[in-house]
C-alpha atoms as a PDB file:
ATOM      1  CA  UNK A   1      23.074  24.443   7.415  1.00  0.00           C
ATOM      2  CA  UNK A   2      18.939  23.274   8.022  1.00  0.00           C
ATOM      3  CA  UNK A   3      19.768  21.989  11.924  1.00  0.00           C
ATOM      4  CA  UNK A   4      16.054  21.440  12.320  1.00  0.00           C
ATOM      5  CA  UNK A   5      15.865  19.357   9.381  1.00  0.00           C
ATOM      6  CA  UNK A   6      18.501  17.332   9.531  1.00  0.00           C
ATOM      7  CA  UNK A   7      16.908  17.131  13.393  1.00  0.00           C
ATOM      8  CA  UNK A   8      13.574  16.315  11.727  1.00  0.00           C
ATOM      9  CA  UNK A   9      14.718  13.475   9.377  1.00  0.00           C
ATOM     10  CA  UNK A  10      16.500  11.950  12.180  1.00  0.00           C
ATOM     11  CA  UNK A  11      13.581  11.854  14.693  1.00  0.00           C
ATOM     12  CA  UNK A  12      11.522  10.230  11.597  1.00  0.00           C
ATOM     13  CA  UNK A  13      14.527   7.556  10.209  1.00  0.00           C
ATOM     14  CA  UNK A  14      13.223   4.642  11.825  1.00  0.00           C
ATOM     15  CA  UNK A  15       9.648   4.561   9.721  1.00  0.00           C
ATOM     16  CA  UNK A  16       9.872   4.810   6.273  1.00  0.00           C
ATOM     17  CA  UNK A  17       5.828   5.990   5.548  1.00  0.00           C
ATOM     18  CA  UNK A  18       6.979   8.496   7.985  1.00  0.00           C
ATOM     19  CA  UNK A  19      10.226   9.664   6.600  1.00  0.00           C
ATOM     20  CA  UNK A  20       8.848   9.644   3.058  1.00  0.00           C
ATOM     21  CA  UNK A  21       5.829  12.413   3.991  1.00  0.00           C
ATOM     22  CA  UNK A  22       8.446  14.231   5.500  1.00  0.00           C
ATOM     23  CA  UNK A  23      10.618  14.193   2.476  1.00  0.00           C
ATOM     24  CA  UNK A  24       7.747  14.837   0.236  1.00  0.00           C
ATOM     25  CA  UNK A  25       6.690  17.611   2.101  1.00  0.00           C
ATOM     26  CA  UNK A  26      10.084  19.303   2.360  1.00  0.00           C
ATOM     27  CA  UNK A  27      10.305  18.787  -1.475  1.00  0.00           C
ATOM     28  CA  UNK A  28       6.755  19.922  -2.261  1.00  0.00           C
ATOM     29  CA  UNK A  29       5.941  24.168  -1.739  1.00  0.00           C
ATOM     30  CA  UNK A  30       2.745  23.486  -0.853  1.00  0.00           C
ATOM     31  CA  UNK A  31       2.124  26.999   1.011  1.00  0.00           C
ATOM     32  CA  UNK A  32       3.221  28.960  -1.994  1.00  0.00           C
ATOM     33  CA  UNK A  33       5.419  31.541  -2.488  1.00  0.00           C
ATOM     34  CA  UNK A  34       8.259  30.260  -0.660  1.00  0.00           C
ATOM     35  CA  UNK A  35      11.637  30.559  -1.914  1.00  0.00           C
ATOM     36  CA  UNK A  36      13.044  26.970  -0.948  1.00  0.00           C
ATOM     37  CA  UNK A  37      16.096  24.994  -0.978  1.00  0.00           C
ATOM     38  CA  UNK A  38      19.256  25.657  -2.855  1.00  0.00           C
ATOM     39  CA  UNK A  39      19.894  22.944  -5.727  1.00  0.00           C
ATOM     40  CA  UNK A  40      22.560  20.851  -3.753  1.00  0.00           C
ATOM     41  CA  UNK A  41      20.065  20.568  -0.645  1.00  0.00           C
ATOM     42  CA  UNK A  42      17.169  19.319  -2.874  1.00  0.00           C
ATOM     43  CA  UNK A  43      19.152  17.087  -4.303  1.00  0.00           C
ATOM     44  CA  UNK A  44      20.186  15.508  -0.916  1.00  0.00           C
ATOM     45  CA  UNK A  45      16.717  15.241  -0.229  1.00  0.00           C
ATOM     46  CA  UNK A  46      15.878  13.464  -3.424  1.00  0.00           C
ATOM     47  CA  UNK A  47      19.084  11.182  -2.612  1.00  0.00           C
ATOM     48  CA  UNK A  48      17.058  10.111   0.547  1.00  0.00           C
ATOM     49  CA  UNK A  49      13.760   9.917  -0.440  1.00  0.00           C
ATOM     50  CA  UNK A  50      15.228   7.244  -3.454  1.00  0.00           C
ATOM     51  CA  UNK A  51      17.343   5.599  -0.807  1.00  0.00           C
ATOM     52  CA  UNK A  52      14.440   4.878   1.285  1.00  0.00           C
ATOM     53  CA  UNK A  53      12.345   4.186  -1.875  1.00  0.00           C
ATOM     54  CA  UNK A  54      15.071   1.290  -2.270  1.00  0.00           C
ATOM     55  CA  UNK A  55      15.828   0.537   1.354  1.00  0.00           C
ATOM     56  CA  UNK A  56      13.612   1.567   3.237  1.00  0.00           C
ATOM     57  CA  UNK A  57      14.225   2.690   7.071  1.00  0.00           C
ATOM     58  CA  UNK A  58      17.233   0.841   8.682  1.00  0.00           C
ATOM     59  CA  UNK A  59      16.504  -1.858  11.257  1.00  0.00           C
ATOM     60  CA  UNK A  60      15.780  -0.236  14.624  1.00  0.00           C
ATOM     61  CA  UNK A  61      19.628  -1.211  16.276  1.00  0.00           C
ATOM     62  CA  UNK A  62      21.378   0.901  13.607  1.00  0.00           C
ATOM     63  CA  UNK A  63      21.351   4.443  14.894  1.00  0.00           C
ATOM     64  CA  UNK A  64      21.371   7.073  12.884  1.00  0.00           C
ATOM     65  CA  UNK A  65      24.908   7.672  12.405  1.00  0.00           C
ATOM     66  CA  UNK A  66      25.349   3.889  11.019  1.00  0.00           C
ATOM     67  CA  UNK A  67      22.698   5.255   8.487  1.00  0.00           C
ATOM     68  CA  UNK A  68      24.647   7.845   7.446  1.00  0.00           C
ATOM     69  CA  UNK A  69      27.903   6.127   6.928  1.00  0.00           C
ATOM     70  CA  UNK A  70      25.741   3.504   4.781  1.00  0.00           C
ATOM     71  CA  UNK A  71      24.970   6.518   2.511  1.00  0.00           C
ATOM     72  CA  UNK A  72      27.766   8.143   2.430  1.00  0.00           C
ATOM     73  CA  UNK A  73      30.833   5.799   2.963  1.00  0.00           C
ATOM     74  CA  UNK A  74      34.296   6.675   2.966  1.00  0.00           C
ATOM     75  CA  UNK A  75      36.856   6.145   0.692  1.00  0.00           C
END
């Protein structure tokens, strides 16, 4: 749905000072005025910002898709 987020987020993974602006700034209308996220994308976003609050960034050999599957495992 957000291509150049999910693009964004990606590029940023590996640091976690990095990845948490990022997040804060996607959460944060700092501009004004803007109409924002729907409720199930900010809560994603919250989702990662906690997990790297906990985590951190993954070690540089996991790739991104590792990352995901460590958030959101199948059952």
């Amino acid at each position: 749905m957000y291509p150049r987020v999910a693009n964004r987020i990606a590029w940023c993974w590996q640091d976690a000072l990095l990845v948490r602006q990022m997040l804060d700034d996607l959460l944060a209308d700092r501009r004004g005025g803007r109409v924002g996220f729907s409720r199930v994308i900010v809560a994603e976003l919250k989702r990662l910002r906690a997990y790297i609050d906990r985590h951190g960034a993954p070690e540089a050999d996991a790739g991104y898709w590792d990352a995901l599957l460590h958030l959101w495992p199948r059952h």
